[in-house]
Protein backbone atom coordinates (compact mmCIF):
# COMPACT_ATOMS: atom_id res chain seq x y z
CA UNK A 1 -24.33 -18.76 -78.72
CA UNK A 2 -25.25 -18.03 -75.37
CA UNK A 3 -25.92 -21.83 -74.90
CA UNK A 4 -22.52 -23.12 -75.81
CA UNK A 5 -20.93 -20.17 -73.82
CA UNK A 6 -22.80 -22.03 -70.78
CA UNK A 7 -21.63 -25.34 -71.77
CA UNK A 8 -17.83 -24.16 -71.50
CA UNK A 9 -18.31 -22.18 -68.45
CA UNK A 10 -20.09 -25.58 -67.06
CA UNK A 11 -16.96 -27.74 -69.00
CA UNK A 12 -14.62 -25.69 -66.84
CA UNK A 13 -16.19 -26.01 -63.58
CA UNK A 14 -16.61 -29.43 -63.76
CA UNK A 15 -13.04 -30.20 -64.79
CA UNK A 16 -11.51 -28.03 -61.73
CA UNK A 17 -13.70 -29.42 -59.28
CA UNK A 18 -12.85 -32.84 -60.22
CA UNK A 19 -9.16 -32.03 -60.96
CA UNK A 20 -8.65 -31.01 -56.99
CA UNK A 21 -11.09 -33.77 -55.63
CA UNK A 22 -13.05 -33.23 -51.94
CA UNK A 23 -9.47 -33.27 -50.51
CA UNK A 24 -8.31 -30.53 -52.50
CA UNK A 25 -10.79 -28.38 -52.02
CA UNK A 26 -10.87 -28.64 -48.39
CA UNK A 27 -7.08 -27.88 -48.24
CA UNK A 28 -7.97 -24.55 -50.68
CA UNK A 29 -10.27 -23.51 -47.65
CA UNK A 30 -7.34 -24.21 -45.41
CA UNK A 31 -5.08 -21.74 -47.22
CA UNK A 32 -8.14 -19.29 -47.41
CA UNK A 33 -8.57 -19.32 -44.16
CA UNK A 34 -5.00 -18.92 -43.39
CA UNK A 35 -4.60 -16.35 -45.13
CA UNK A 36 -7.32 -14.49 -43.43
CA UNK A 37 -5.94 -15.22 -39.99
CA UNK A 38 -2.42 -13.77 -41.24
CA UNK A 39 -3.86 -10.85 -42.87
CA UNK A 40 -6.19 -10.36 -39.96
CA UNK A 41 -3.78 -10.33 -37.82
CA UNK A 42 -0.77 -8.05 -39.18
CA UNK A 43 -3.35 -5.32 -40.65
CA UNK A 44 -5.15 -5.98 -37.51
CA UNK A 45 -2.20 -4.48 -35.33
CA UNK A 46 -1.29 -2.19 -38.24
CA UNK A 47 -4.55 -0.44 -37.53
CA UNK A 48 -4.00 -0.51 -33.87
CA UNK A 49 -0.63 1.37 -34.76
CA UNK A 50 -1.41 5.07 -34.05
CA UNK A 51 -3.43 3.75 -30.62
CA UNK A 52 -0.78 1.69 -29.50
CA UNK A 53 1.39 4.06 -30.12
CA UNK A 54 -0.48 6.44 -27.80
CA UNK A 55 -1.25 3.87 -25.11
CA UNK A 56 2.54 2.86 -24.46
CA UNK A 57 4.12 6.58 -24.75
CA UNK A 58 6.71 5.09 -27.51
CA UNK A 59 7.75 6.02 -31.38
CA UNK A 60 5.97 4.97 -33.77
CA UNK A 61 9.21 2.78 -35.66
CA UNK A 62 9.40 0.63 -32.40
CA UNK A 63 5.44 0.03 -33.26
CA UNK A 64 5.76 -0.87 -36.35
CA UNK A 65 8.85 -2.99 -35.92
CA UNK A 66 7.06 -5.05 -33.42
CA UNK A 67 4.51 -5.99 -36.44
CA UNK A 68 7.61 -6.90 -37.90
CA UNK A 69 8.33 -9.35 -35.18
CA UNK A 70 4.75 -10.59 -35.62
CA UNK A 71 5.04 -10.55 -39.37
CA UNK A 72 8.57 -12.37 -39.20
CA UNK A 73 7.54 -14.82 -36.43
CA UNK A 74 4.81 -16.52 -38.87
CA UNK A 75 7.79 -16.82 -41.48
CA UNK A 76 10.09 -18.33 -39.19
CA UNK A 77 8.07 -21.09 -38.46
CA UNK A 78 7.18 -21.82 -42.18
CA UNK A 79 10.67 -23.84 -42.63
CA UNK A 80 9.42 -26.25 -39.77
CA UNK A 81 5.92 -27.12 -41.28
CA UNK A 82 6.85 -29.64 -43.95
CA UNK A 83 9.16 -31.49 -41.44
CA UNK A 84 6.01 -31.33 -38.81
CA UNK A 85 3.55 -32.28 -41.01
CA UNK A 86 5.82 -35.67 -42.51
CA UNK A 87 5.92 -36.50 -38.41
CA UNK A 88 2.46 -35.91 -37.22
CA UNK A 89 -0.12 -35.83 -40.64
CA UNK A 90 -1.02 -32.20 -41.88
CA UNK A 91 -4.73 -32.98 -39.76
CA UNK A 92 -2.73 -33.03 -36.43
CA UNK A 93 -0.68 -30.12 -37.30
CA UNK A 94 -3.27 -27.38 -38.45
CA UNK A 95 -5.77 -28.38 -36.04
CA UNK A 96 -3.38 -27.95 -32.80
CA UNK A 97 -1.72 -24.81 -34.56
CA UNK A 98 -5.19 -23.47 -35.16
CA UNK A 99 -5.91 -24.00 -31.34
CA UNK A 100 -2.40 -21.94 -30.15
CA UNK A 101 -3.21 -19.15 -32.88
CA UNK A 102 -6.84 -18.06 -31.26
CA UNK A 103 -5.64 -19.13 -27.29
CA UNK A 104 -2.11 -17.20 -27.59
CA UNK A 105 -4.09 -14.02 -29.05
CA UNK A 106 -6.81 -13.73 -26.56
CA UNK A 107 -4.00 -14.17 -23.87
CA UNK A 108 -1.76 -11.24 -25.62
CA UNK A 109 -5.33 -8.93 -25.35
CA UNK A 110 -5.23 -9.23 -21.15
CA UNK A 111 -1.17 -8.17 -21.03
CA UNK A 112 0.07 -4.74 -19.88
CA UNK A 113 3.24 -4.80 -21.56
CA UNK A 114 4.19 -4.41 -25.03
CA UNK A 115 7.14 -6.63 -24.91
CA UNK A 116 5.54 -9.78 -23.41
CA UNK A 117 2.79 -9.06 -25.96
CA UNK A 118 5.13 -8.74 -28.79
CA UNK A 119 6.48 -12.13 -28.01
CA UNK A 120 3.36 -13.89 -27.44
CA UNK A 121 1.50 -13.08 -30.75
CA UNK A 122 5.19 -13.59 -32.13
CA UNK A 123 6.21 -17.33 -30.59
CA UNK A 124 2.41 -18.75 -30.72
CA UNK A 125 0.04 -16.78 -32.87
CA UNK A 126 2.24 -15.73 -35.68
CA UNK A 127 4.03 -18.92 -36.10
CA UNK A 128 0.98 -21.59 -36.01
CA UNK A 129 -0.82 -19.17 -38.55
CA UNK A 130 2.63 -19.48 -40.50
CA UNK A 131 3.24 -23.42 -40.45
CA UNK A 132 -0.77 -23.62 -40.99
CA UNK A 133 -0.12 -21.30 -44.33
CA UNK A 134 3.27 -23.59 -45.69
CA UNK A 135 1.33 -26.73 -44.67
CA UNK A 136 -2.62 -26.01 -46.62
CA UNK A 137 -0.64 -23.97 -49.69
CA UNK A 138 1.67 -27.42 -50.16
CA UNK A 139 -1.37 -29.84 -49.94
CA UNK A 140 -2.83 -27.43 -53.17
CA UNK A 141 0.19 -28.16 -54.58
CA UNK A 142 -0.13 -31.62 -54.18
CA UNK A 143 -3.90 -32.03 -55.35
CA UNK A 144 -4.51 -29.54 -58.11
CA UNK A 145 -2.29 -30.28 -61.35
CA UNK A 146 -3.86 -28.15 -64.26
CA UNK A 147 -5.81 -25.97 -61.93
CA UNK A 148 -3.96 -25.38 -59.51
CA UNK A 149 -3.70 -21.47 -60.52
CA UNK A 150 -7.33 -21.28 -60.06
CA UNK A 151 -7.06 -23.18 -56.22
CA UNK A 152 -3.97 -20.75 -55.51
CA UNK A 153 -6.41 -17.81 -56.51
CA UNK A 154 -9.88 -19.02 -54.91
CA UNK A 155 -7.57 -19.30 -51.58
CA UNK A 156 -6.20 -15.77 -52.37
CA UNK A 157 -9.58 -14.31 -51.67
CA UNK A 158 -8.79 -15.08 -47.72
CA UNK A 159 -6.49 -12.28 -48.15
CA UNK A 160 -9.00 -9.92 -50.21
CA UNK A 161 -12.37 -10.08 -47.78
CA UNK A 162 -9.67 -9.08 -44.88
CA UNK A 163 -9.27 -5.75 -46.41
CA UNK A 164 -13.12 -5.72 -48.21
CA UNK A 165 -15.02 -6.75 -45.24
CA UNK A 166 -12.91 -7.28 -42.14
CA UNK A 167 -10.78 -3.85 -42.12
CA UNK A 168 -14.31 -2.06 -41.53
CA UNK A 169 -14.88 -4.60 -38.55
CA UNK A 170 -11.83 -3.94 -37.50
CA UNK A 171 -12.30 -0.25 -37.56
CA UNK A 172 -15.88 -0.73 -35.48
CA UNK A 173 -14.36 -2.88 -33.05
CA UNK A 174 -11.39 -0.48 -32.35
CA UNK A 175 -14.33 2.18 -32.22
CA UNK A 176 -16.31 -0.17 -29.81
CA UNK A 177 -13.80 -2.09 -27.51
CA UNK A 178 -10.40 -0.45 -28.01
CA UNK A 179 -7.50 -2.14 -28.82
CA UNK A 180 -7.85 -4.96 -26.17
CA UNK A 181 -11.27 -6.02 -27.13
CA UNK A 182 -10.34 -6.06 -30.92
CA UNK A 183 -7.49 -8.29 -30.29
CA UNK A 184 -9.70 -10.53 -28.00
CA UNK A 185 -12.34 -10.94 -30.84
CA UNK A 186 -9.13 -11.49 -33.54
CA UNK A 187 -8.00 -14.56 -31.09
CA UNK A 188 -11.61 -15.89 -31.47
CA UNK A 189 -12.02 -15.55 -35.25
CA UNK A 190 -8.65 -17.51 -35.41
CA UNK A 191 -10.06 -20.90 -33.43
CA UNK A 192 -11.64 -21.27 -37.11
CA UNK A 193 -8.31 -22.41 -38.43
CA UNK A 194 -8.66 -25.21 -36.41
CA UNK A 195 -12.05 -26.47 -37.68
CA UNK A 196 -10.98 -26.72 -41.04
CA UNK A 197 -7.71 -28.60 -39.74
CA UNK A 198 -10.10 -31.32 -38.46
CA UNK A 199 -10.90 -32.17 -41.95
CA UNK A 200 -7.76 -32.21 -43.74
CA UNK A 201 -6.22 -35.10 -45.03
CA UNK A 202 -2.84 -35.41 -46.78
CA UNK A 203 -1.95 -36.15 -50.68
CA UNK A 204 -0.42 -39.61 -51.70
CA UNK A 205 2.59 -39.58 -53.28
CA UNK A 206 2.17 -39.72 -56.94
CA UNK A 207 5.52 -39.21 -58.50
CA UNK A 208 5.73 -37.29 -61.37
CA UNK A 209 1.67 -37.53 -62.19
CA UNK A 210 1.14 -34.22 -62.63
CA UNK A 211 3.21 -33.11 -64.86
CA UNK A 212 5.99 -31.01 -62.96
CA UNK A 213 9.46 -32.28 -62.21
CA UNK A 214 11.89 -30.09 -59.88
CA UNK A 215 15.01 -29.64 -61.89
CA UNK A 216 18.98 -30.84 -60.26
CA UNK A 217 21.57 -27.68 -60.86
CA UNK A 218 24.86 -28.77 -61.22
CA UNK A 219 25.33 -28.12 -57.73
CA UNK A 220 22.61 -30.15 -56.57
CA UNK A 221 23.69 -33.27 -58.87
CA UNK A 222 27.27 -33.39 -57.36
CA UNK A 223 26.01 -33.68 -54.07
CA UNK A 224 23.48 -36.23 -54.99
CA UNK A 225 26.30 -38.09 -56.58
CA UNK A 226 28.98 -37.43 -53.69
CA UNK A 227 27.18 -38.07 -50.04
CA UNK A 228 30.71 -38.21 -48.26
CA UNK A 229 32.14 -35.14 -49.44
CA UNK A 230 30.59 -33.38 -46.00
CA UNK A 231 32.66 -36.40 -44.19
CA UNK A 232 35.27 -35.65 -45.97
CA UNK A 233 35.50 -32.25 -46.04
CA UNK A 234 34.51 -31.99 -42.23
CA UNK A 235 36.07 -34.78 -40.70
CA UNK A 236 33.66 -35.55 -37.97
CA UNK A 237 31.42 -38.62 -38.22
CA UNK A 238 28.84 -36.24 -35.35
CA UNK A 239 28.75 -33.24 -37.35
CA UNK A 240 28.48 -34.68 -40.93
CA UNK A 241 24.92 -36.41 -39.42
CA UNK A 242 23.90 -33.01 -38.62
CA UNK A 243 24.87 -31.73 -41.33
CA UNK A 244 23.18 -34.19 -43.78
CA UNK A 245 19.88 -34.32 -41.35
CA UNK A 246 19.33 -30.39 -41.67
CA UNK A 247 20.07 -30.78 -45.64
CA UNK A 248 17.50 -34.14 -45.89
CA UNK A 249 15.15 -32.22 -43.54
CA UNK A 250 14.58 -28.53 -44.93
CA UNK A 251 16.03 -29.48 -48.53
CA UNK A 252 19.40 -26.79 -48.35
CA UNK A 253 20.26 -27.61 -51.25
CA UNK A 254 17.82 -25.54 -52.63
CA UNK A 255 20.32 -22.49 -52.68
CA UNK A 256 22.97 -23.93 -55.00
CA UNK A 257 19.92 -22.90 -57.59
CA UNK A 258 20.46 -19.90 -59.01
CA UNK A 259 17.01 -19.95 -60.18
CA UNK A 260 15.66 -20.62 -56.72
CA UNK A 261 18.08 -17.23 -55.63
CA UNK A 262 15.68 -15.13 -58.52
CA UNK A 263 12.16 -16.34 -57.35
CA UNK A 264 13.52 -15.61 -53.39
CA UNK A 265 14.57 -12.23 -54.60
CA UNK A 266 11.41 -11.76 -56.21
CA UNK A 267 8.95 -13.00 -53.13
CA UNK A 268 11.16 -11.09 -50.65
CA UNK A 269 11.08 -7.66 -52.35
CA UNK A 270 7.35 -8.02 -52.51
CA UNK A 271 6.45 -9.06 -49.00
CA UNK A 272 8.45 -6.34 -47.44
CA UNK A 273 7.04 -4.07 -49.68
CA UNK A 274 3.61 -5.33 -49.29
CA UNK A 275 4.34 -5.35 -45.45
CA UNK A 276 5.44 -2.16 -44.87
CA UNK A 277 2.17 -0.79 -46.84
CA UNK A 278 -0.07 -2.89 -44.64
CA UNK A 279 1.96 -1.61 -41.50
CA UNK A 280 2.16 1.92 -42.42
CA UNK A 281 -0.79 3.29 -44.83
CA UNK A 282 -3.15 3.73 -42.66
CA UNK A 283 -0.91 6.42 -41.00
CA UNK A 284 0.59 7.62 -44.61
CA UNK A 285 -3.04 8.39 -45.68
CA UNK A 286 -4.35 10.11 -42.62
CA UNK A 287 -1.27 12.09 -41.36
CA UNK A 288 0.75 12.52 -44.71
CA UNK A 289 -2.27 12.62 -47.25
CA UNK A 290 -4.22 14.09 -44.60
CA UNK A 291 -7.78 12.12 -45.46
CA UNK A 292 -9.84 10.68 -42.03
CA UNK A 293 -9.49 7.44 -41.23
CA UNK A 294 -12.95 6.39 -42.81
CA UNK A 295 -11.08 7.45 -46.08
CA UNK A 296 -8.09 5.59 -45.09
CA UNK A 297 -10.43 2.36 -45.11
CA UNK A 298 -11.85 2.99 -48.07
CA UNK A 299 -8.75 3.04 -49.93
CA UNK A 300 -8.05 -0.27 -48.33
CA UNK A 301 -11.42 -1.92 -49.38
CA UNK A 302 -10.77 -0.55 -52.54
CA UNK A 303 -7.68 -2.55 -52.51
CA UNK A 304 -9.26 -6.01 -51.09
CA UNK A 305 -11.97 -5.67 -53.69
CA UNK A 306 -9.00 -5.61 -56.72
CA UNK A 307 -7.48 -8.51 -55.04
CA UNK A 308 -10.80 -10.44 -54.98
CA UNK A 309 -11.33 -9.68 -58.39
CA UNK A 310 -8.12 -10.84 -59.43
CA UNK A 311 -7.64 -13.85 -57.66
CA UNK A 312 -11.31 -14.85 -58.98
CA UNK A 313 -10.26 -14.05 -62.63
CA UNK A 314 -6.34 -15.14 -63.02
CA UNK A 315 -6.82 -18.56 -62.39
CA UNK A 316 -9.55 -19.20 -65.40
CA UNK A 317 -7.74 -16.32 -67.68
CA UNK A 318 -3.93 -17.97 -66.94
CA UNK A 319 -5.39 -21.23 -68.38
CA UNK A 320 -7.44 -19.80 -71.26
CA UNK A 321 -4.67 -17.50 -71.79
CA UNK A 322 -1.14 -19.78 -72.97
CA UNK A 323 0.40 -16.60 -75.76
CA UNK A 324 2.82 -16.31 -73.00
CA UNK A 325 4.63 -17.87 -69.86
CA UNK A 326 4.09 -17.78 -66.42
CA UNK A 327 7.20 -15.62 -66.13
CA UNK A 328 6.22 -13.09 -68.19
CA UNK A 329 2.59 -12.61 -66.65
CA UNK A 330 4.49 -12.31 -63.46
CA UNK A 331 6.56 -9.58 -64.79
CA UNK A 332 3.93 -7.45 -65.73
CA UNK A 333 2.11 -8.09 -62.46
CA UNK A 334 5.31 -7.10 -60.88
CA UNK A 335 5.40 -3.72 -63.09
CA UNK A 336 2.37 -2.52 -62.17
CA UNK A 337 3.23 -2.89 -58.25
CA UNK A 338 6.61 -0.67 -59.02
CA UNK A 339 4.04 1.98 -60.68
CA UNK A 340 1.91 1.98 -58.09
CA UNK A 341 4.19 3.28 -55.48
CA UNK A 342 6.05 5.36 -57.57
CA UNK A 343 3.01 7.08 -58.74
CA UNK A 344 0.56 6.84 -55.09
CA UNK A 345 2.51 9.44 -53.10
CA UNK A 346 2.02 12.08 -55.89
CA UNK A 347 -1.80 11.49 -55.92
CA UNK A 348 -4.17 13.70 -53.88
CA UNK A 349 -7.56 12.97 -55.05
CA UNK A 350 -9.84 10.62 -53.37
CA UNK A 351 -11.31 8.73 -56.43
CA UNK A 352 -7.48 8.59 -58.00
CA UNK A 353 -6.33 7.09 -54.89
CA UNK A 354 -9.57 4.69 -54.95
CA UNK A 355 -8.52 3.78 -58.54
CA UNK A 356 -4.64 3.39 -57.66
CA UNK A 357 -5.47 0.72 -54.95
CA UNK A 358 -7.88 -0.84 -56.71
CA UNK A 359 -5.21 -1.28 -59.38
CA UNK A 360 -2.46 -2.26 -57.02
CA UNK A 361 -4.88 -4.76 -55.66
CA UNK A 362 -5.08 -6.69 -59.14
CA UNK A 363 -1.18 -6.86 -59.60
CA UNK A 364 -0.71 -7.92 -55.82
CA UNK A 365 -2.45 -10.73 -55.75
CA UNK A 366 -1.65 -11.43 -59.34
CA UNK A 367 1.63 -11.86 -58.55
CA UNK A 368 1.15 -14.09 -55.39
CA UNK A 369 -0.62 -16.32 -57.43
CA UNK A 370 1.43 -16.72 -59.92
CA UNK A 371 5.06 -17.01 -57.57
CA UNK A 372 3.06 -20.29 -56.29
CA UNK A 373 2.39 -21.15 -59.87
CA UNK A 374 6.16 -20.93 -60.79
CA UNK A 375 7.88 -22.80 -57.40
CA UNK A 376 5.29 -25.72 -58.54
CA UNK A 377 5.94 -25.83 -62.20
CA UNK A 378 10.11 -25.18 -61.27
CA UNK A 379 10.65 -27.64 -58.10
CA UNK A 380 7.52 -29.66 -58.04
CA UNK A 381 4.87 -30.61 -55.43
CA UNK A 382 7.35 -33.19 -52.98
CA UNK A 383 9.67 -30.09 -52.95
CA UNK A 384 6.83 -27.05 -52.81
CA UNK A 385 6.67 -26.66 -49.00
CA UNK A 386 10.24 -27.13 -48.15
CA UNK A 387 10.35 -23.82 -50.92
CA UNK A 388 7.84 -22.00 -49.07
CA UNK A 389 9.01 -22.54 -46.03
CA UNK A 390 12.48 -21.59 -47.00
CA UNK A 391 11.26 -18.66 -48.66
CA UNK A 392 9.65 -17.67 -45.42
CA UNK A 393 12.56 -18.10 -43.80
CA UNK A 394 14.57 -15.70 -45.41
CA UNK A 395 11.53 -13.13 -45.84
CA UNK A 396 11.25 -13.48 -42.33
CA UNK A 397 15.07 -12.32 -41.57
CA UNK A 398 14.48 -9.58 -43.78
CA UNK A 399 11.56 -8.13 -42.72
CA UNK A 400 12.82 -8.22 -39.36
CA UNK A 401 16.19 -6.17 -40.37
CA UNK A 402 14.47 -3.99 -42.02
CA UNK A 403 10.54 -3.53 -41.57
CA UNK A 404 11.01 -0.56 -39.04
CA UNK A 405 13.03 1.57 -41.80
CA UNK A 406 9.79 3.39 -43.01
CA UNK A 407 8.55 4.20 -39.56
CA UNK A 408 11.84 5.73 -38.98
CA UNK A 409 12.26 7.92 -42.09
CA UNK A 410 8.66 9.12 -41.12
CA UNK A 411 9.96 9.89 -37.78
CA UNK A 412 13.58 11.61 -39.54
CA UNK A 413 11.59 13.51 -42.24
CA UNK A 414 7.76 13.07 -41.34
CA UNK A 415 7.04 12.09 -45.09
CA UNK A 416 6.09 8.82 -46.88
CA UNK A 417 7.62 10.05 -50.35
CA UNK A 418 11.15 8.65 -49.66
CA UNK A 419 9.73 5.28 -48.82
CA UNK A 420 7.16 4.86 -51.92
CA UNK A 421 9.84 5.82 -54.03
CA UNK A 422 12.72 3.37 -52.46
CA UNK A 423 9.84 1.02 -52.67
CA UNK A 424 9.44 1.51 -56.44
CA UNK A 425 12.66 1.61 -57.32
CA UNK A 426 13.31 -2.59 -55.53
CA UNK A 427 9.80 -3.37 -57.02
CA UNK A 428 11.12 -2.38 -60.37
CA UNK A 429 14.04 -5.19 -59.93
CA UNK A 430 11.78 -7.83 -59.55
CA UNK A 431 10.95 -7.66 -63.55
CA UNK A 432 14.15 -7.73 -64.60
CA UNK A 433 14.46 -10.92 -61.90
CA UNK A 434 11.62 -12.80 -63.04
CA UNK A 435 12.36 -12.16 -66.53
CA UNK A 436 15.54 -13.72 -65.60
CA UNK A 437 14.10 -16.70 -64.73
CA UNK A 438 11.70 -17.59 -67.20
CA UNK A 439 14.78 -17.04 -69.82
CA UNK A 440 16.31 -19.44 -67.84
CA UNK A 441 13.38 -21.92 -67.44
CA UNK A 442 13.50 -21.61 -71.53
CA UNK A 443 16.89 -22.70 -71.97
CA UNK A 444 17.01 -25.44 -69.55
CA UNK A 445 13.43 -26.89 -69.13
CA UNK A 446 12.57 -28.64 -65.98
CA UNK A 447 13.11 -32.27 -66.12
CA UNK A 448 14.71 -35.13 -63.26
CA UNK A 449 18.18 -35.07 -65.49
CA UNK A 450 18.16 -31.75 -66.34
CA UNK A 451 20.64 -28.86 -64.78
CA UNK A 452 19.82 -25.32 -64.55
């Protein structure tokens, strides 16, 4: 029993290390360790929140905002990565962009004023961590074909030791150095992204090997079938060659999908959600909640330590696990993130608050996971990073309009109650969303000829 239990475990190792070759695996480490430089660096400043909000005399919705800018900067520079990487190779790209990330930091940590810091960590840092993320999560993309869920959640666990092992760090080097030596040591940790540039290589094009084929809407078949209807229409030889360079380049017509609008809705809700509870809970534990800020960090390795589990577990379970679609295990990881923050502001225990994040955790990075799994398995791998980048894009605009809204209705009604329970009520239109598109992935499977 125990024997052939081995000999699957063994089976199953073997096939997903082979599936992903050396090349594969090195670009999972890539996303990893993007993701720890992004999450290192937003929670990083979301921690600094109450001190810098004491050091520059201001409100704390103009703090949080400029995490926004940070946040929205690495976005904004997602929809460039695919374009940069077909130019200059993805080794070029992540290597140099690791380089700017860890220089443009330490330089932020030696400014006096908030402004010229804001820009700094938002032009350099944020956006070569960003193109670095679009660039490593594409190459998985392009490597992994039946495991690819368990490469998207091995990489996730860059994202779960930030809040298991480095939010404690954090805390001691906030203790230690303040908030100019933390950010110094942040830049240095983020030269690492460069290392693991230098040994990236990129995917060959393999068609349709692996099994995924991005679908044509009707939308998207008329223009394929029509290239002078922009000359046409437009009447100017100059324009119509910018026009058809930005749609060749960063794939526009993307949005004629209606099923591309339902994932977007889906991964925007979620990262501003998610953002705003990176930005803001260490204050909504200690000031609303009223626990110290050792509890505070608790709560938050309680959290990293659901996400590890989760994106250790998903990837073998999803695969083991075929009852029911990717869509649907999306929707219930989405579900439990709309309980979670309708439920967390009415908690007041420690160990129910320890449980609650823990939970939260599990369906977070659950559901990153899995919106990777779906934009492969609905657009394919030679479309996958012009998705992510575009989804970056607009999660970028959006987070920028509207990431300072919870600081503010803190500062209007010095409670976090509204906000968890806004935040629930969006969260909870993500199910019906990604229900929405799995129905619609039933009726019109993904195939080269096929219309959505």
């Amino acid at each position: 029993m125990k024997s052939g239990c081995l000999e699957r475990v063994l089976h199953f190792l073997t096939e997903t290390l082979q599936d992903g070759g050396l090349h594969g695996w090195i670009a999972v480490l890539g996303l990893f360790t993007s993701k720890v430089a992004w999450c290192n660096l937003v929670k990083g400043l979301g921690m600094m929140l109450p001190t810098l909000q004491e050091q520059f005399g201001t409100s704390t919705w103009l703090i949080g905002w400029m995490v926004a800018f940070v946040h929205s900067g690495a976005y904004f520079s997602g929809v460039l990565a695919t374009p940069l990487k077909e130019r200059f190779g993805a080794r070029t790209v992540v290597t140099v962009c690791g380089l700017v990330a860890g220089i443009s930091m330490i330089t932020a940590s030696f400014l006096s004023s908030l402004y010229v810091i804001t820009f700094i960590l938002t032009a350099f840092t944020g956006s070569a961590v960003g193109i670095s993320f679009v660039i490593t999560k594409h190459l998985i993309g392009g490597y992994f074909n039946k495991s690819v869920t368990t490469a998207y959640g091995f990489a996730g666990v860059g994202s779960s030791i930030t809040f298991v092992a480095f939010v404690p760090l954090i805390k001691i080097f906030l203790d230690t150095y303040g908030w100019r030596g933390t950010m110094l040591l942040l830049g240095v940790l983020l030269f690492h992204l460069a290392v693991v540039g230098a040994l990236m290589e990129p995917f060959a094009a393999s068609g349709s090997k692996d099994g995924y084929e991005a679908a044509l809407t009707d939308e998207e078949q008329e223009t394929r079938d029509d290239d002078v209807v922009p000359s046409n229409r437009f009447g100017c030889s100059c324009f119509t060659k910018v026009y058809s360079f930005a749609r060749d380049t960063f794939q526009l017509e993307l949005f004629s999908s209606l099923s591309f609008w339902l994932v977007l809705f889906v991964y925007i809700v979620t990262d501003i959600t998610y953002s705003a509870w990176i930005i803001y809970y260490v204050q909504y534990t200690t000031v609303s909640k009223g626990f110290i800020l050792e509890d505070a960090s608790h709560f938050v390795v309680a959290f990293g330590f659901g996400r590890t589990i989760a994106s250790i577990v998903i990837g073998p379970l999803f695969q083991a696990v075929q009852v029911v679609s990717a869509y649907v295990w999306l929707a219930g990881a989405l579900l439990i993130c709309a309980i979670y923050y309708a439920v967390d502001p009415w908690l007041t225990s420690y160990w129910l608050i320890t449980a609650n994040s823990f939970l939260y955790g599990n369906a977070l990075s659950s559901t990153s996971i899995l919106i990777d799994v779906v934009n492969k398995k609905m657009f394919g791998k030679e479309r996958l990073g012009h998705v992510v980048g575009l989804f970056g894009l607009s999660s970028g605009v959006t987070s920028l309009l509207l990431l300072y809204f919870p600081g503010l209705i803190y500062d209007l009604t010095g409670d976090y109650t509204v906000v968890f329970s806004l935040m629930a009520a969006v969260q909870s239109l993500t199910v019906v969303a990604a229900l929405g598109v799995g129905w619609r992935q039933t009726r019109h499977p993904s195939s080269p000829n096929s219309t959505q």
